[in-house]
C-alpha atoms as a PDB file:
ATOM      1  CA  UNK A   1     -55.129   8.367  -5.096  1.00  0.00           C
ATOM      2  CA  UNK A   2     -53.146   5.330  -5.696  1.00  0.00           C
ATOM      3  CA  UNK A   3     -49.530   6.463  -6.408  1.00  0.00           C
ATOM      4  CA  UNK A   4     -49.427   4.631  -9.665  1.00  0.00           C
ATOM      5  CA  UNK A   5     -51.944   6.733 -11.355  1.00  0.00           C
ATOM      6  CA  UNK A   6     -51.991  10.778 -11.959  1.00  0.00           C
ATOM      7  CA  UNK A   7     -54.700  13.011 -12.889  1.00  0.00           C
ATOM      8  CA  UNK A   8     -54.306  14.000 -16.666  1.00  0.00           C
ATOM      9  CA  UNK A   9     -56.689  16.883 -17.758  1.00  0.00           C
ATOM     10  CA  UNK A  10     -57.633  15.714 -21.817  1.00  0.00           C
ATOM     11  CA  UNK A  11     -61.022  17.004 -23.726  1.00  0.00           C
ATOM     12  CA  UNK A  12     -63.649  16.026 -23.257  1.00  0.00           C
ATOM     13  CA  UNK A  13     -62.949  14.797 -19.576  1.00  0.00           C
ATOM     14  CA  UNK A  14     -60.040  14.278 -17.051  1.00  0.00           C
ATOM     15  CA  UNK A  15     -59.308  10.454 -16.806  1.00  0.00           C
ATOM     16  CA  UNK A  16     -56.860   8.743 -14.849  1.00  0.00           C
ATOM     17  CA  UNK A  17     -53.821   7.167 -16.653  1.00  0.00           C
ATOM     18  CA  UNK A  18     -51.154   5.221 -15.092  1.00  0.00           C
ATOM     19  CA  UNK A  19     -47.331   6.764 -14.832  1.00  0.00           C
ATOM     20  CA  UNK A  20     -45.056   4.085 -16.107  1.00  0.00           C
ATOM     21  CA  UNK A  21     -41.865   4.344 -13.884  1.00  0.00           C
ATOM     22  CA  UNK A  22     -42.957   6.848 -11.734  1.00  0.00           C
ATOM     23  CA  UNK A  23     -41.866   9.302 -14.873  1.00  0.00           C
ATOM     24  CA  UNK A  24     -43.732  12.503 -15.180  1.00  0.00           C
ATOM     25  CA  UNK A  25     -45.260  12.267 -18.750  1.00  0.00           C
ATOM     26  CA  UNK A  26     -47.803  14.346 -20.645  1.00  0.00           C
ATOM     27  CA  UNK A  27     -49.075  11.353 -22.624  1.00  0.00           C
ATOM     28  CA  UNK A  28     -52.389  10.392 -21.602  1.00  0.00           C
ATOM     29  CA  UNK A  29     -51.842   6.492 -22.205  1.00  0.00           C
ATOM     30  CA  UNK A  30     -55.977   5.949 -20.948  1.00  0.00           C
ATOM     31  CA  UNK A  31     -59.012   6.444 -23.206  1.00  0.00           C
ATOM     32  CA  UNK A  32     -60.699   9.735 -22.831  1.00  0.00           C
ATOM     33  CA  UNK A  33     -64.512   8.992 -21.825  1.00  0.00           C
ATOM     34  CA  UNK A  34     -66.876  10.202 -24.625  1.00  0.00           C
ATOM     35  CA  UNK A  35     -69.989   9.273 -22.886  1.00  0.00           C
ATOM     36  CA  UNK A  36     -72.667  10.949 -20.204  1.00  0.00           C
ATOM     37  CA  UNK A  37     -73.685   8.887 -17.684  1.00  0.00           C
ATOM     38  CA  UNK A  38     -77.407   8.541 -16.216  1.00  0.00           C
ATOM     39  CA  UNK A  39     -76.469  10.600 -13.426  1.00  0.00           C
ATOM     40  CA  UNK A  40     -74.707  13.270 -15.735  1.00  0.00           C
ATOM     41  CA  UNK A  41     -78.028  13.286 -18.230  1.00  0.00           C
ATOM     42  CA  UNK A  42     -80.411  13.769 -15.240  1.00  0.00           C
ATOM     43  CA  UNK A  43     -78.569  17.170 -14.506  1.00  0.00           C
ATOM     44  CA  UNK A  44     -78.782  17.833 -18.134  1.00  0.00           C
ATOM     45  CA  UNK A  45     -82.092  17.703 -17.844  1.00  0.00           C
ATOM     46  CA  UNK A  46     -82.918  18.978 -14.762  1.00  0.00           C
ATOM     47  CA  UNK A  47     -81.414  22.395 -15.934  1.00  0.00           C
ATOM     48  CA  UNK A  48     -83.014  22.881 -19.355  1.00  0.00           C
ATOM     49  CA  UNK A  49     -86.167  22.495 -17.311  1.00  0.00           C
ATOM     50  CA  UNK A  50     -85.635  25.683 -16.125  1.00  0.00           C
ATOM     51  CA  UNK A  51     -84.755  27.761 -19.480  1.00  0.00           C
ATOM     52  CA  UNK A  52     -87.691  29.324 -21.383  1.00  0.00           C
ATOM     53  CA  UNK A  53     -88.216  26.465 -23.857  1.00  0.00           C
ATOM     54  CA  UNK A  54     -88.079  23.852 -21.237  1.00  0.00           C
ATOM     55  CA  UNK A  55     -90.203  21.712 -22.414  1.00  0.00           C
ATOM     56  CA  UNK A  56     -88.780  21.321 -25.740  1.00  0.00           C
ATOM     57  CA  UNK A  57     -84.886  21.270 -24.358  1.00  0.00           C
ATOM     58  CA  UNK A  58     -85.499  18.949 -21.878  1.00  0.00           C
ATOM     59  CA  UNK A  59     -87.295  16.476 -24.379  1.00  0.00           C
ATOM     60  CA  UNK A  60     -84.202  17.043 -26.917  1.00  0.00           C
ATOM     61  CA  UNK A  61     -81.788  16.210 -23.985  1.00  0.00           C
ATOM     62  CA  UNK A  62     -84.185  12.798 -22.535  1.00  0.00           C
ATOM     63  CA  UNK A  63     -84.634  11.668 -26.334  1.00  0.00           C
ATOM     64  CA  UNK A  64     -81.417  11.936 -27.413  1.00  0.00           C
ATOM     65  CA  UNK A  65     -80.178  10.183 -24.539  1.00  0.00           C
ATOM     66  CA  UNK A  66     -82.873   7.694 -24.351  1.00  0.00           C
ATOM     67  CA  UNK A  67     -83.086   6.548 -27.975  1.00  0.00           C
ATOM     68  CA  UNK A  68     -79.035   7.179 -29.202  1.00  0.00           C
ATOM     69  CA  UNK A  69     -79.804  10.042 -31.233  1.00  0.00           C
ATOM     70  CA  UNK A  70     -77.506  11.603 -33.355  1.00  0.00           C
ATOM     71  CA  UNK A  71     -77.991  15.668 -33.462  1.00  0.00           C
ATOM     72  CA  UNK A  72     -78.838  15.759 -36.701  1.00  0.00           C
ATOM     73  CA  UNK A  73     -81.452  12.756 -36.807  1.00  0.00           C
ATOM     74  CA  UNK A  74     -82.941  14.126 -33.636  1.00  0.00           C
ATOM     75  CA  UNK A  75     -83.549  17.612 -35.026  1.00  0.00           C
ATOM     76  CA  UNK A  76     -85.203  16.590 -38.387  1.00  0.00           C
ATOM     77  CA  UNK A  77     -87.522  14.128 -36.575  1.00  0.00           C
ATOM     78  CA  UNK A  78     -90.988  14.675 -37.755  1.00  0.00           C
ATOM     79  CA  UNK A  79     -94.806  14.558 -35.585  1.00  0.00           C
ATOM     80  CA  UNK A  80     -96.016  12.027 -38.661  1.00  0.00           C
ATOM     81  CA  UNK A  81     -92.640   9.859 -37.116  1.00  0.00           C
ATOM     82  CA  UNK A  82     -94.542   9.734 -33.092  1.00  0.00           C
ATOM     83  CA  UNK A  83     -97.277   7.678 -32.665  1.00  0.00           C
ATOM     84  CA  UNK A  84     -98.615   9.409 -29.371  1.00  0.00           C
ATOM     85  CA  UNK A  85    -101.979   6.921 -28.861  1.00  0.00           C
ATOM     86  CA  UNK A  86     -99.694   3.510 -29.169  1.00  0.00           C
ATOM     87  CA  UNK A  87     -96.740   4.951 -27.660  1.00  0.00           C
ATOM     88  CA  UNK A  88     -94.559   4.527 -30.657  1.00  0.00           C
ATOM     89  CA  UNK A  89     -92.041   6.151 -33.037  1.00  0.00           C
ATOM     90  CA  UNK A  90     -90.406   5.786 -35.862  1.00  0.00           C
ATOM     91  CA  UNK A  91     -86.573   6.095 -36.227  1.00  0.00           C
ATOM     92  CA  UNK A  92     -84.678   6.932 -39.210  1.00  0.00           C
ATOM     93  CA  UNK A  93     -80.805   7.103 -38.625  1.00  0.00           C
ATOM     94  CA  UNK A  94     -78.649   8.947 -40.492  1.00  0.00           C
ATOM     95  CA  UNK A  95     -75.089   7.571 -42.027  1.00  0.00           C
ATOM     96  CA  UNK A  96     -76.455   3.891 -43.205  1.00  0.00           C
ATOM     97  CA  UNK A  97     -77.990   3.110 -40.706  1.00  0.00           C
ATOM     98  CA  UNK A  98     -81.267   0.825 -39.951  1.00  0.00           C
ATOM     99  CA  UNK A  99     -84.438   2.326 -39.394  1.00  0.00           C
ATOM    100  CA  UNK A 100     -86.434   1.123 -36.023  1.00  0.00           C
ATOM    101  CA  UNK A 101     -89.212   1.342 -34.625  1.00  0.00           C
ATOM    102  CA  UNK A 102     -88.904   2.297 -30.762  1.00  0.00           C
ATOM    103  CA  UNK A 103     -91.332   2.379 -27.501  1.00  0.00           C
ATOM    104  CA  UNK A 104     -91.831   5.569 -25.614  1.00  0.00           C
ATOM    105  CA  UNK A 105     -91.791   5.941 -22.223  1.00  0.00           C
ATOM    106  CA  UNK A 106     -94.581   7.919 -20.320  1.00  0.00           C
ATOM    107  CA  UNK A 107     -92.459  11.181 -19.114  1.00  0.00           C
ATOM    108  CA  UNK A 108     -91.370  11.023 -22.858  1.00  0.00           C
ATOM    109  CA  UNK A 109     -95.050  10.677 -23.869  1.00  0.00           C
ATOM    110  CA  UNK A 110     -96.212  13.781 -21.687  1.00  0.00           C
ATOM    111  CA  UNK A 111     -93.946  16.197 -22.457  1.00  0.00           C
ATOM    112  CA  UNK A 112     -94.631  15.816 -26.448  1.00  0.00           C
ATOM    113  CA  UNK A 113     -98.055  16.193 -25.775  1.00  0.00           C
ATOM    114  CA  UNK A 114     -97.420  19.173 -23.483  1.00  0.00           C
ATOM    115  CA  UNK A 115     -94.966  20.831 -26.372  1.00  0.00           C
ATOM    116  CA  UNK A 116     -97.086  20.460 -29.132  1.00  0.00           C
ATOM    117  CA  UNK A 117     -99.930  22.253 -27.191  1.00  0.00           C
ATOM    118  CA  UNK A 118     -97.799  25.174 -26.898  1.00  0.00           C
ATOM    119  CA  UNK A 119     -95.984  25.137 -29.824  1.00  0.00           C
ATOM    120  CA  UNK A 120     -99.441  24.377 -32.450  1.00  0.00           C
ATOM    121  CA  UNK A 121     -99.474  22.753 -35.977  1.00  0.00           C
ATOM    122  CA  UNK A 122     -96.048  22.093 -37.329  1.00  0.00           C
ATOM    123  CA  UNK A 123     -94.128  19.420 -39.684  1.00  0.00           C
ATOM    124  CA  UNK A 124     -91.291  18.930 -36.838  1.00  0.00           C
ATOM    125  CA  UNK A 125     -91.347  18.189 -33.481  1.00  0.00           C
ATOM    126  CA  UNK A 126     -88.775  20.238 -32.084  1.00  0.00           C
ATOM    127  CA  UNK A 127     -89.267  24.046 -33.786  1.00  0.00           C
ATOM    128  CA  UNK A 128     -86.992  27.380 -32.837  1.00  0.00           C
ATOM    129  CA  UNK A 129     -88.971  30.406 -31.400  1.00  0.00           C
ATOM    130  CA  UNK A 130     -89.579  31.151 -35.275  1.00  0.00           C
ATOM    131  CA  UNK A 131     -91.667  28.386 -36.109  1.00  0.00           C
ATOM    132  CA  UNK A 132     -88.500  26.771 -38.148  1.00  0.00           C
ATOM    133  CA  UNK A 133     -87.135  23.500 -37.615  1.00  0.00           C
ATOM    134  CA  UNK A 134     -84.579  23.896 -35.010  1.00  0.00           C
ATOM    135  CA  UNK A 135     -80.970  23.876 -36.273  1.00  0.00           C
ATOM    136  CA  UNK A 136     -78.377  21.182 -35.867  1.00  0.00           C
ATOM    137  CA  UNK A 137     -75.905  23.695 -34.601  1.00  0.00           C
ATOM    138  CA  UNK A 138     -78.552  25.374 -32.148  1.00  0.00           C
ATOM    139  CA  UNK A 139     -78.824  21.691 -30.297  1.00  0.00           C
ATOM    140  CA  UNK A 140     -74.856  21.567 -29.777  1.00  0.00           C
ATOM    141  CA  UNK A 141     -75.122  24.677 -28.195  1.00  0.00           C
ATOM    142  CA  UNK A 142     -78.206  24.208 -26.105  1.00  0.00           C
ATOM    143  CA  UNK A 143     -75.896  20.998 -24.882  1.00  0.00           C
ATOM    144  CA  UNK A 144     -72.946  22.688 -24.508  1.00  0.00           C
ATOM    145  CA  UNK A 145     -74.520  25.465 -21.971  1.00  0.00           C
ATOM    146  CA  UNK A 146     -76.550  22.572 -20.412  1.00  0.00           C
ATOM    147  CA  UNK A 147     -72.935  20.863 -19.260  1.00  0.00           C
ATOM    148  CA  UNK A 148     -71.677  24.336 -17.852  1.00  0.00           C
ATOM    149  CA  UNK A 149     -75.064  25.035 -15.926  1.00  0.00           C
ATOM    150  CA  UNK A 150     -74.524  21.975 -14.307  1.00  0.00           C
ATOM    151  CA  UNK A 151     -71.718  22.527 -13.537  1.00  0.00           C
ATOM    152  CA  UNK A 152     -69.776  19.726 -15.399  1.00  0.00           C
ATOM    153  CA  UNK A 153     -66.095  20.184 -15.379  1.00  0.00           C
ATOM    154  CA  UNK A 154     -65.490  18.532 -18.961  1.00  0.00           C
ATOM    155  CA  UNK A 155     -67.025  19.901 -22.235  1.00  0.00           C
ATOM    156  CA  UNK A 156     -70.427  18.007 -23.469  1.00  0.00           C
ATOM    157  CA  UNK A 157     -71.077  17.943 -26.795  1.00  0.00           C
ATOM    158  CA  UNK A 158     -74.352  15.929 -28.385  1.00  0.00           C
ATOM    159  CA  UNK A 159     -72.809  13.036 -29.622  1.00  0.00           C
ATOM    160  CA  UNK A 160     -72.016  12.228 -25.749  1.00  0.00           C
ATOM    161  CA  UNK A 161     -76.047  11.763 -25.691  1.00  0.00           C
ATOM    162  CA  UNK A 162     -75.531   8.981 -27.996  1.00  0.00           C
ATOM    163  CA  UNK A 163     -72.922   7.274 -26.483  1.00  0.00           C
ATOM    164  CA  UNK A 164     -74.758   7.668 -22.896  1.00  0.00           C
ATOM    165  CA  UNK A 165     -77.546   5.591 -24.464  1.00  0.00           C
ATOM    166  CA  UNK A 166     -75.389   2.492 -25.565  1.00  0.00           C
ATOM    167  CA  UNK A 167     -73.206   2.399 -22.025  1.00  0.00           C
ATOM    168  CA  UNK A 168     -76.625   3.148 -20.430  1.00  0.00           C
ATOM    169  CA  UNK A 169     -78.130  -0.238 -22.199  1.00  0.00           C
ATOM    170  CA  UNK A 170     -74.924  -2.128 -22.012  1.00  0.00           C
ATOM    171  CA  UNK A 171     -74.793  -1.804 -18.174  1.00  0.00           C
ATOM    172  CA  UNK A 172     -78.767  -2.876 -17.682  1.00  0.00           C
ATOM    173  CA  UNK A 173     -77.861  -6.315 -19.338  1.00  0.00           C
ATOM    174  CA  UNK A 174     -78.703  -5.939 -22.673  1.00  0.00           C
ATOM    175  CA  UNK A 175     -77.214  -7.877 -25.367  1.00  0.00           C
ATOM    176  CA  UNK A 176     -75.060  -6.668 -27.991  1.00  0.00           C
ATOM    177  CA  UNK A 177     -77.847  -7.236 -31.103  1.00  0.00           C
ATOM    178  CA  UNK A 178     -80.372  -5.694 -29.279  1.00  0.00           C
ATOM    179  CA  UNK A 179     -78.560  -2.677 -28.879  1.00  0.00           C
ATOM    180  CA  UNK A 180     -77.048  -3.059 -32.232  1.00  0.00           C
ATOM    181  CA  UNK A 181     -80.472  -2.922 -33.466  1.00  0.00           C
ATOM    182  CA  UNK A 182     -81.672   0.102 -31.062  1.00  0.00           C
ATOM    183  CA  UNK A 183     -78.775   2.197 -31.949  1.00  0.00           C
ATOM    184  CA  UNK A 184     -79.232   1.538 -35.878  1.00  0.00           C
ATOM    185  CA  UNK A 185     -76.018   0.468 -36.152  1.00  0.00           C
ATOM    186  CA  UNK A 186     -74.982  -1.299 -40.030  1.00  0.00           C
ATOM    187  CA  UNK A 187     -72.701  -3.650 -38.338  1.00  0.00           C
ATOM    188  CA  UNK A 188     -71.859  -5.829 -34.711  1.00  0.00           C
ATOM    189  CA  UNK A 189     -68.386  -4.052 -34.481  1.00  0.00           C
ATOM    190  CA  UNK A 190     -69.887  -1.020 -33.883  1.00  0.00           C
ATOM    191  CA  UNK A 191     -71.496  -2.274 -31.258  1.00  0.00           C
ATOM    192  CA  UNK A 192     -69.117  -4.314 -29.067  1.00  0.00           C
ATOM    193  CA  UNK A 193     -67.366  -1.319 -27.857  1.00  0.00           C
ATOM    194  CA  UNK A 194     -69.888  -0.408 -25.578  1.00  0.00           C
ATOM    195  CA  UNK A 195     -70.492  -3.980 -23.838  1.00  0.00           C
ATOM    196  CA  UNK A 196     -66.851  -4.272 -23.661  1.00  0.00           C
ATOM    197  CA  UNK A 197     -66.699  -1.448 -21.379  1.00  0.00           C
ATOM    198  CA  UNK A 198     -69.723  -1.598 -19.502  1.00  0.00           C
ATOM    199  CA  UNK A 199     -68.453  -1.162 -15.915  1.00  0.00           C
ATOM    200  CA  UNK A 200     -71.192  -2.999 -14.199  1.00  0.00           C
ATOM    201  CA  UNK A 201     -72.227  -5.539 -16.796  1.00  0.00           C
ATOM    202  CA  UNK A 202     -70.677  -8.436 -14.438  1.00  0.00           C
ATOM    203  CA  UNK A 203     -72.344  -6.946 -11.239  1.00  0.00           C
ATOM    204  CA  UNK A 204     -74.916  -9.257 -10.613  1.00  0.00           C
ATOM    205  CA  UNK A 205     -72.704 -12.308 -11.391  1.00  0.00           C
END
């Protein structure tokens, strides 16, 4: 480790800040990261795959991160939203924000079929063991014992999901109104952020 930099422990993640002087300081002076990446999400998913409902939590945890959803959008999303034979669904964001219409990929595509076979006729696509739509607060906790099963050292909280998605689509390229308009965002500002720190956006230059 370079001797200019120390390793400051900070929630949600340890990030490495520089020591001005050499002087011991408890001031983080870095940003905390508040984003998953790809890598991080695949061994989100890979362990709710395992847990009795897998096929529901590991849909939660590839949507989310996939289409930016906030936990409260992506538990009140409905079957009449999914188009399953054109591969489409509607988005309605929370907080403002502009409605889309987005793609779905085919493991995305499989697994709803696959979950609403075993989970029968109901108004929302992702239902507790009751039958209910599933509660906000259930998601943050089916994240937050997703992060220690894999065995991340940071806390993850859903939000993170959202953020993974707009680093994740910064970093392939994309430009800042397309993921303005994926994301649902009301305004360019919000957007900038994550192009700005995209670390591989320049890669291929």
């Amino acid at each position: 480790m370079p001797a200019n930099l120390r390793l400051v422990k900070a929630s949600p993640a340890r990030v490495l800040v520089p020591v001005r002087g050499g002087r011991k300081s408890n001031k983080a002076l870095g940003r905390v990261r508040k984003h998953l990446t790809p890598e991080e999400v695949e061994r989100l998913e890979k362990v709710v795959k395992r847990n009795r409902n897998g096929t529901r939590d590991w849909l939660l945890i590839h949507m989310a991160a996939r289409h930016g959803f906030r936990a409260s959008e992506i538990v009140n999303l409905k079957r009449c939203d999914i188009d399953l034979d054109r591969g489409r669904m509607q988005v309605r964001r929370l907080k403002g924000g502009q409605a889309t219409v987005h793609p779905l990929d085919g493991p995305t595509l499989r697994a709803l079929r696959q979950l609403y076979r075993e989970t029968g006729d109901t108004l929302y696509v992702f239902v507790s063991e009751r039958g209910g739509p599933m509660a906000r607060e259930a998601f943050q906790r089916l994240v937050e014992r997703a992060g220690q099963a894999a065995g991340l050292d940071f806390a993850v909280h859903p939000h993170m999901l959202r953020h993974a998605c707009g680093y994740r689509l910064a970093n392939e390229g994309k430009d800042a109104f397309a993921i303005q308009g994926w994301l649902g965002h009301q305004s360019l500002g919000m957007t900038k952020g994550y192009c700005a720190l995209a670390a591989d956006r320049f890669k291929d230059w």
